[in-house]
N, C-alpha and C. Protein backbone atom coordinates (compact mmCIF):
# COMPACT_ATOMS: atom_id res chain seq x y z
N UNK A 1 8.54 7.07 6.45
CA UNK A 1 8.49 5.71 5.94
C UNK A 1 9.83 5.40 5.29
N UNK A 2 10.38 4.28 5.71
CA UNK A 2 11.58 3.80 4.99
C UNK A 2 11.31 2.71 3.91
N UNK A 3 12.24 2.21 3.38
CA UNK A 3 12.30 1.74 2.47
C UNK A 3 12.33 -0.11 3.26
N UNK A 4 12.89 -0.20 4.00
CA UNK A 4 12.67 -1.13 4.88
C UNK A 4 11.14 -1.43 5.33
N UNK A 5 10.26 -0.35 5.89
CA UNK A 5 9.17 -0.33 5.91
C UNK A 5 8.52 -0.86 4.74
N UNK A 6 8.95 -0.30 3.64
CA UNK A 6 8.13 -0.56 2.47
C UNK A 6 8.35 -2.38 1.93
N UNK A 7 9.40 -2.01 2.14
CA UNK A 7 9.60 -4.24 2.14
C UNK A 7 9.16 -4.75 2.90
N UNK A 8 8.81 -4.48 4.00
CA UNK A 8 8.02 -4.98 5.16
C UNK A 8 6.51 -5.35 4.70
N UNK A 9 6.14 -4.54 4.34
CA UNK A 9 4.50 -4.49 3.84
C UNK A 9 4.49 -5.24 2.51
N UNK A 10 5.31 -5.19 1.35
CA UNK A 10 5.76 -5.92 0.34
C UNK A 10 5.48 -7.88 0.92
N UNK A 11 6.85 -7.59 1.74
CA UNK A 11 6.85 -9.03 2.02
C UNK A 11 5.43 -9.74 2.34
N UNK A 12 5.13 -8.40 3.87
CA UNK A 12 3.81 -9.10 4.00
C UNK A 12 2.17 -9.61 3.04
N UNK A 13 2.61 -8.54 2.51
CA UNK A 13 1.30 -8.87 1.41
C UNK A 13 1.44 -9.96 0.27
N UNK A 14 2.70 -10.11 -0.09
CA UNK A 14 3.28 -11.12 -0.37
C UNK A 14 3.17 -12.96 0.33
N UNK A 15 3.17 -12.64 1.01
CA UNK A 15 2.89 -13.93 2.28
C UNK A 15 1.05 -14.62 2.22
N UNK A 16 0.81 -13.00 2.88
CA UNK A 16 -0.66 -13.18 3.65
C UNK A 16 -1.80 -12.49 2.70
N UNK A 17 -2.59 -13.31 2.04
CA UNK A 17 -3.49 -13.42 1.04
C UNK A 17 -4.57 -12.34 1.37
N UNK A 18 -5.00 -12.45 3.15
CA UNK A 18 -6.03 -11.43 3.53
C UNK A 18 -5.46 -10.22 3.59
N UNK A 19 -4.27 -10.04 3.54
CA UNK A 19 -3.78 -8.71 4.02
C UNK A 19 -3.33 -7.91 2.73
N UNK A 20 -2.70 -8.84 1.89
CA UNK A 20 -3.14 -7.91 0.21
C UNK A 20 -4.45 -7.58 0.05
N UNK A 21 -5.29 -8.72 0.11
CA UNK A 21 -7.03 -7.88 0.08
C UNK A 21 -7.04 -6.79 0.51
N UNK A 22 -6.88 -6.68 1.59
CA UNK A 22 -7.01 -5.65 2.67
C UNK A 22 -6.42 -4.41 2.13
N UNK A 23 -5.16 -4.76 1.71
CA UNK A 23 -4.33 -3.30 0.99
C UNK A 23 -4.84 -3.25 -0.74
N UNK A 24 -5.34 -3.43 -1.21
CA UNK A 24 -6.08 -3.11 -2.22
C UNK A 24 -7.51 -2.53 -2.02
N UNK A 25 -7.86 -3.07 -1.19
CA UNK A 25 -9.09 -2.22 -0.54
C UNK A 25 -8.66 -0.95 0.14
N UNK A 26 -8.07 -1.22 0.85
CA UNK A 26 -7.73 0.66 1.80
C UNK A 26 -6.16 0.25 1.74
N UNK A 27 -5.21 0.62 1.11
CA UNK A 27 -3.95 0.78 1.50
C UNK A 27 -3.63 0.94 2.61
N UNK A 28 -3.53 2.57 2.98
CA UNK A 28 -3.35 3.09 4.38
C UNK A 28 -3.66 2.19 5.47
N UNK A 29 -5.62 2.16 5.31
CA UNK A 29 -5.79 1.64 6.68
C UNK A 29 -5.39 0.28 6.90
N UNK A 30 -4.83 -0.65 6.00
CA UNK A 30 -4.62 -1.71 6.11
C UNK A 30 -2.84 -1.78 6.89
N UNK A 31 -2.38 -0.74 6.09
CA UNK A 31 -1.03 -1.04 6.64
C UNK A 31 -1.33 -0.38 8.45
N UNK A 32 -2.10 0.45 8.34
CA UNK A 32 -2.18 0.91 9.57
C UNK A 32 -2.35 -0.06 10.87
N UNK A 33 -3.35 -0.71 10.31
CA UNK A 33 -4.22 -1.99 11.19
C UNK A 33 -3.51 -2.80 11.23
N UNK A 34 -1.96 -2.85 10.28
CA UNK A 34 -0.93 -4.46 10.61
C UNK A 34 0.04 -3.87 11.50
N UNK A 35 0.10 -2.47 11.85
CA UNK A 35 1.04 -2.28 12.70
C UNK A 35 2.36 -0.90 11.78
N UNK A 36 2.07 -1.31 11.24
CA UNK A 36 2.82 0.05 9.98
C UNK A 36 2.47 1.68 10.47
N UNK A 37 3.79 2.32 10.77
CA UNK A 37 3.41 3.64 10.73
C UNK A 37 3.58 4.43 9.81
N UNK A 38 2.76 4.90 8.78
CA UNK A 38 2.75 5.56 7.52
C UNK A 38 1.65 6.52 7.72
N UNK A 39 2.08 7.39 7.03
CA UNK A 39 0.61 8.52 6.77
C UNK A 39 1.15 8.71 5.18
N UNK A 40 -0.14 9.41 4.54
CA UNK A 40 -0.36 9.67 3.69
C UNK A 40 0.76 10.39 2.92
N UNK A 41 0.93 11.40 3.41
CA UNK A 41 2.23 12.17 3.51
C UNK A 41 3.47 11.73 2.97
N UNK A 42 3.77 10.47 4.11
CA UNK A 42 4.88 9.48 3.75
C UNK A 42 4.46 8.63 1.98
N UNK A 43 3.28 8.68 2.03
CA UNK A 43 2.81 7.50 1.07
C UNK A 43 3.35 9.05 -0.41
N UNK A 44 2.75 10.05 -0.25
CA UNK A 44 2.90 10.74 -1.50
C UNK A 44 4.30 11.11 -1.75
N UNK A 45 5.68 11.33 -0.84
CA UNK A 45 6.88 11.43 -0.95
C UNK A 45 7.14 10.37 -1.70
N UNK A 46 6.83 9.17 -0.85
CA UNK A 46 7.73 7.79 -1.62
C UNK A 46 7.33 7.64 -2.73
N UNK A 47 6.08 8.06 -3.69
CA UNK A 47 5.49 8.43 -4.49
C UNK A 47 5.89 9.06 -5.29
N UNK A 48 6.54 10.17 -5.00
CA UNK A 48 7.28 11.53 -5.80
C UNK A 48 5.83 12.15 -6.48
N UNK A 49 4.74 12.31 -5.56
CA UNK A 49 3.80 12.80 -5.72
C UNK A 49 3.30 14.05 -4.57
N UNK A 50 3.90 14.85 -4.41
CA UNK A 50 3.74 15.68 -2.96
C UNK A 50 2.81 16.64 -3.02
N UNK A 51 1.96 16.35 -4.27
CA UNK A 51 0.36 17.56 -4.29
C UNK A 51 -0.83 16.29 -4.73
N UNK A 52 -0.47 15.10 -4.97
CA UNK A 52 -1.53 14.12 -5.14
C UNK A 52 -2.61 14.40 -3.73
N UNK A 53 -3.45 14.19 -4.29
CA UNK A 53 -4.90 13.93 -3.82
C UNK A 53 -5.21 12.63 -2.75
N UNK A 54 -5.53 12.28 -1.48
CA UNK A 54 -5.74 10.99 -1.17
C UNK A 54 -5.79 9.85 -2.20
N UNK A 55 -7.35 10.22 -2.81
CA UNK A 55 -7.92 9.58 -3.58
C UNK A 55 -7.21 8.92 -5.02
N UNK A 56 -5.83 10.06 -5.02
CA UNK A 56 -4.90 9.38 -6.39
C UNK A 56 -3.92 8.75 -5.94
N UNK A 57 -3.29 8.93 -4.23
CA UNK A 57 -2.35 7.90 -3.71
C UNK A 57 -3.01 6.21 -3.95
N UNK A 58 -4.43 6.61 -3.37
CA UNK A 58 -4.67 5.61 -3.36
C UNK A 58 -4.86 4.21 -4.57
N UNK A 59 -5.37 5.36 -5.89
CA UNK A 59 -5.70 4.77 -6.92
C UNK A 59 -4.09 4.54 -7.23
N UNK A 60 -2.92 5.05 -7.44
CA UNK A 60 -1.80 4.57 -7.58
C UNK A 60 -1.36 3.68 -6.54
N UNK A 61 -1.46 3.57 -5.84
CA UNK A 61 -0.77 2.32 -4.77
C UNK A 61 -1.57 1.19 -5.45
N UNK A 62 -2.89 1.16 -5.66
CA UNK A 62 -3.86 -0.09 -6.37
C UNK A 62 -2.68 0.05 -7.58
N UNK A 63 -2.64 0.53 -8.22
CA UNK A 63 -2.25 0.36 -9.80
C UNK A 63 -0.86 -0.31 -9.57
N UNK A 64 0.08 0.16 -8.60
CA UNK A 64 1.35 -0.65 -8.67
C UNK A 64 1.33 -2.04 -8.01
N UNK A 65 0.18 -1.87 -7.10
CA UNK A 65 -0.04 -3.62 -6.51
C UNK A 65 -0.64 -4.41 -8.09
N UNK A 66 -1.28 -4.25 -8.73
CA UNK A 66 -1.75 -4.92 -9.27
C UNK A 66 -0.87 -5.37 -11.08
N UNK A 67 0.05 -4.30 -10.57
CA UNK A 67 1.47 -4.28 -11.55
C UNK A 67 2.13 -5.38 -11.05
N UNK A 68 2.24 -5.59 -9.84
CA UNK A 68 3.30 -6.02 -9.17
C UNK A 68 2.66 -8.10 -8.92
N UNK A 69 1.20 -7.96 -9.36
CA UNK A 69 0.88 -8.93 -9.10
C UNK A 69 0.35 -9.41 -7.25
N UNK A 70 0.22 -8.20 -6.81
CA UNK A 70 -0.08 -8.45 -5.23
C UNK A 70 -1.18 -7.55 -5.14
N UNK A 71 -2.12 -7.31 -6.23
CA UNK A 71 -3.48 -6.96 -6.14
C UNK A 71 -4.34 -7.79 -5.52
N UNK A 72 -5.56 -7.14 -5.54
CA UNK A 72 -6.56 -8.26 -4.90
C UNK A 72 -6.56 -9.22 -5.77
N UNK A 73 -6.95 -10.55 -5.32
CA UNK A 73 -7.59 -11.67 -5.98
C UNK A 73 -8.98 -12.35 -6.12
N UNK A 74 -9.74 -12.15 -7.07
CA UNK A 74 -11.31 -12.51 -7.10
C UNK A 74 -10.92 -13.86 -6.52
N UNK A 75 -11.77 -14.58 -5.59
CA UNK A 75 -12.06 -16.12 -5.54
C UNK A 75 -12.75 -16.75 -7.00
C-alpha cells in the first residue's frame, strides 16, 4: 500500500458519503469492494503496528476516521 493509495481512499471517502459508511463499518472490505488493493498486512505496517490483531487494525482505522471527521454519520 502506498501512500498515494492511502489518499486515494482518503479522497474517496471524503467525496462519497456511502463509502465512508462503508469504511467505518468494514475498513478492509470496503476498500476492497472500491477497487483498492490492501491487505491487512499493508494496513498494520502503515500503522506501525506489525503484531496488532485484525480486530485492533480495525478498531484503529475507526478511531482515526472518526478523528479525522470521515467517520460514519448517524442520519
Amino acid at each position: 500500500m502506498t501512500n498515494e493509495t492511502v489518499q486515494q481512499i482518503i479522497d474517496r471517502a471524503a467525496a462519497d458519503p456511502d463509502f465512508r459508511t462503508a469504511l467505518a463499518n468494514d475498513p478492509l472490505g470496503a476498500a476492497a469492494d472500491a477497487g483498492f488493493n490492501i491487505s491487512a498486512d499493508d494496513v498494520r505496517a502503515f500503522l506501525g503496528r506489525p503484531d496488532a490483531s485484525d480486530a485492533e487494525i480495525v478498531e484503529e482505522l475507526r478511531s482515526r476516521m472518526s478523528h479525522t471527521g470521515l467517520g460514519a454519520k448517524n442520519p
